[in-house]
Protein backbone atom coordinates (compact mmCIF):
# COMPACT_ATOMS: atom_id res chain seq x y z
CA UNK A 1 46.30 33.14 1.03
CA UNK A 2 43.94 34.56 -1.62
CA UNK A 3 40.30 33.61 -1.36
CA UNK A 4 38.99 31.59 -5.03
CA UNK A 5 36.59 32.55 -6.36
CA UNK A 6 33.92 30.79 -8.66
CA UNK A 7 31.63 31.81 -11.51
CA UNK A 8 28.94 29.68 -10.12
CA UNK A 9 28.02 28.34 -7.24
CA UNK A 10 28.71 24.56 -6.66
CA UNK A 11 25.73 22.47 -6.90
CA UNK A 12 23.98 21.28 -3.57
CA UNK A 13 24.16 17.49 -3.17
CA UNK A 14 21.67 16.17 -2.53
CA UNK A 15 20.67 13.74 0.94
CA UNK A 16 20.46 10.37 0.12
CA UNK A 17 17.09 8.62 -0.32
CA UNK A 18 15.91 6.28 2.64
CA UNK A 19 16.33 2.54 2.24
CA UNK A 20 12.80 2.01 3.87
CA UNK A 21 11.35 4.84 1.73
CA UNK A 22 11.92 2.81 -1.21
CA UNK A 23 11.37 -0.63 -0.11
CA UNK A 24 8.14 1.01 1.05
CA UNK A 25 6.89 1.69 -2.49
CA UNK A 26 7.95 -1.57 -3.82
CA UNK A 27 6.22 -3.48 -1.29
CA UNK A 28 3.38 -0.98 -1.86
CA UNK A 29 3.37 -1.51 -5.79
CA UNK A 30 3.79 -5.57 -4.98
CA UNK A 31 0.62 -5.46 -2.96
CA UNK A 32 -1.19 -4.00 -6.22
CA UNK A 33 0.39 -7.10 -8.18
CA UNK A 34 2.01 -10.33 -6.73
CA UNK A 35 0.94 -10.10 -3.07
CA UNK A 36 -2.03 -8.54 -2.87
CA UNK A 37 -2.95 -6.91 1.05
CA UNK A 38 0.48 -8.35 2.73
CA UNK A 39 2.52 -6.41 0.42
CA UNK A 40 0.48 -3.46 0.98
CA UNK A 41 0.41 -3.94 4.71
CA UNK A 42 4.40 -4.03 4.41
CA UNK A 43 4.09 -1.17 2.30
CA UNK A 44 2.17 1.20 4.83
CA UNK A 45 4.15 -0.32 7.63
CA UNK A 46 7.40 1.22 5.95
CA UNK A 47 6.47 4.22 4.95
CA UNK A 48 5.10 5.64 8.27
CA UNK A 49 8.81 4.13 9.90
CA UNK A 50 10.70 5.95 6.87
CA UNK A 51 8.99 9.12 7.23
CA UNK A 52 9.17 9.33 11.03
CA UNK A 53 13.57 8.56 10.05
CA UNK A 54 13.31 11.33 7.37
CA UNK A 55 11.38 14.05 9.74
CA UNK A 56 13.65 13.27 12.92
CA UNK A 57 17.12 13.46 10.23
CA UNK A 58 16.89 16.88 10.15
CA UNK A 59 17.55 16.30 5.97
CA UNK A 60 20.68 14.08 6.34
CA UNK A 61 18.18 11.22 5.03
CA UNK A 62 15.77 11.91 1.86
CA UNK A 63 12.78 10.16 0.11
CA UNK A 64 9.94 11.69 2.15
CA UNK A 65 8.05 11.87 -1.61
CA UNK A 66 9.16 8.13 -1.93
CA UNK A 67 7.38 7.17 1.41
CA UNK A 68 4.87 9.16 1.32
CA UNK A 69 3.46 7.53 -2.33
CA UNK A 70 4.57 4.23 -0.56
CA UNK A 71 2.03 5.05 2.13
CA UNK A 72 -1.02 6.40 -0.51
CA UNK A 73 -0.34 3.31 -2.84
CA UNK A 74 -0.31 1.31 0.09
CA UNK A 75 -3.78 1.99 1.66
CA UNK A 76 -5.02 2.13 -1.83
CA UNK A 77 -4.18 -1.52 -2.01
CA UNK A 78 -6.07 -2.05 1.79
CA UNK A 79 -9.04 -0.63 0.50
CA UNK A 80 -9.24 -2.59 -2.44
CA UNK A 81 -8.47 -4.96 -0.59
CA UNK A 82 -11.28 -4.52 1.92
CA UNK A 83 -14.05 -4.08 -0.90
CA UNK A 84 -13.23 -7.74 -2.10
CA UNK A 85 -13.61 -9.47 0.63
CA UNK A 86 -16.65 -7.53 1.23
CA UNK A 87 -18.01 -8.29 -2.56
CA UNK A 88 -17.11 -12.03 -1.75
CA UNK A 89 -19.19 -12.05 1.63
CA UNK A 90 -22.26 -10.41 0.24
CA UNK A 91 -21.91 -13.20 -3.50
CA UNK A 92 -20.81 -16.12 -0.85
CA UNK A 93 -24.75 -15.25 1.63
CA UNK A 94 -26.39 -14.55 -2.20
CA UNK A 95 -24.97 -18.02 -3.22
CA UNK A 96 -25.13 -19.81 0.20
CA UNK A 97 -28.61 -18.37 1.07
CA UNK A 98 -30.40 -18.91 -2.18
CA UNK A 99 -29.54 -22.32 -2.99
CA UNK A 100 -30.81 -23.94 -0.14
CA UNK A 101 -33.67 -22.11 -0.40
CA UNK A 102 -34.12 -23.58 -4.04
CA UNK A 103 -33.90 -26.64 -3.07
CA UNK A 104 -36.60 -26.20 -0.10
CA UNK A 105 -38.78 -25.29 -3.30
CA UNK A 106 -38.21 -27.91 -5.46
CA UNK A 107 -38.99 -30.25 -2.27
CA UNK A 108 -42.08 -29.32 -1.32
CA UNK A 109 -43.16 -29.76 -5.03
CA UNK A 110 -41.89 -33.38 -4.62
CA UNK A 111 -44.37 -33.96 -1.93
CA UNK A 112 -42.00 -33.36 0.94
């Protein structure tokens, strides 16, 4: 038996990318677009499951970039999230506070 030998070395292959990784930055990316805060919810929910999968593989699964963007995106999405609702509280107790109180106004200069 004689041993082959190659001019170069073959090329690593390469682990295949998690499922979750990936359907962690298109839920991510959805909660940016179609379904705002669920998607990103989904998004951040996935992406801390597929990196836990990836860590504990010991690199038979890949994608840790994948979920990890899933997971940034994600949050990004929350917080925007968060700062509209906030923005509609504060312009719903503008609205809700000062119209009433116009209309106390124009009362009393009806003689009421």
């Amino acid at each position: 038996m004689s041993q082959q030998s190659y001019p170069y070395a073959p090329p690593p292959v390469a682990a295949p990318n998690s499922g979750m990784a990936i359907a962690s930055l298109i839920a991510s990316i959805l909660g940016l677009t179609l379904f705002p805060t669920i998607g990103s919810i989904i998004g951040v929910i996935l992406g801390y499951m597929a990196r836990n999968k990836i860590r504990e593989s010991g690199g038979m699964i890949g994608g840790e970039g994948l979920a990890k963007a899933g997971i940034v995106i994600g949050w990004i999405g929350i917080g925007l999230a968060v700062i509209g609702i906030c923005i509609a509280i504060v312009a719903f107790l503008i609205v809700g506070v000062s119209i009433p109180g116009l209309t106390i106004c124009a009362n009393l200069g009806n003689g009421f």
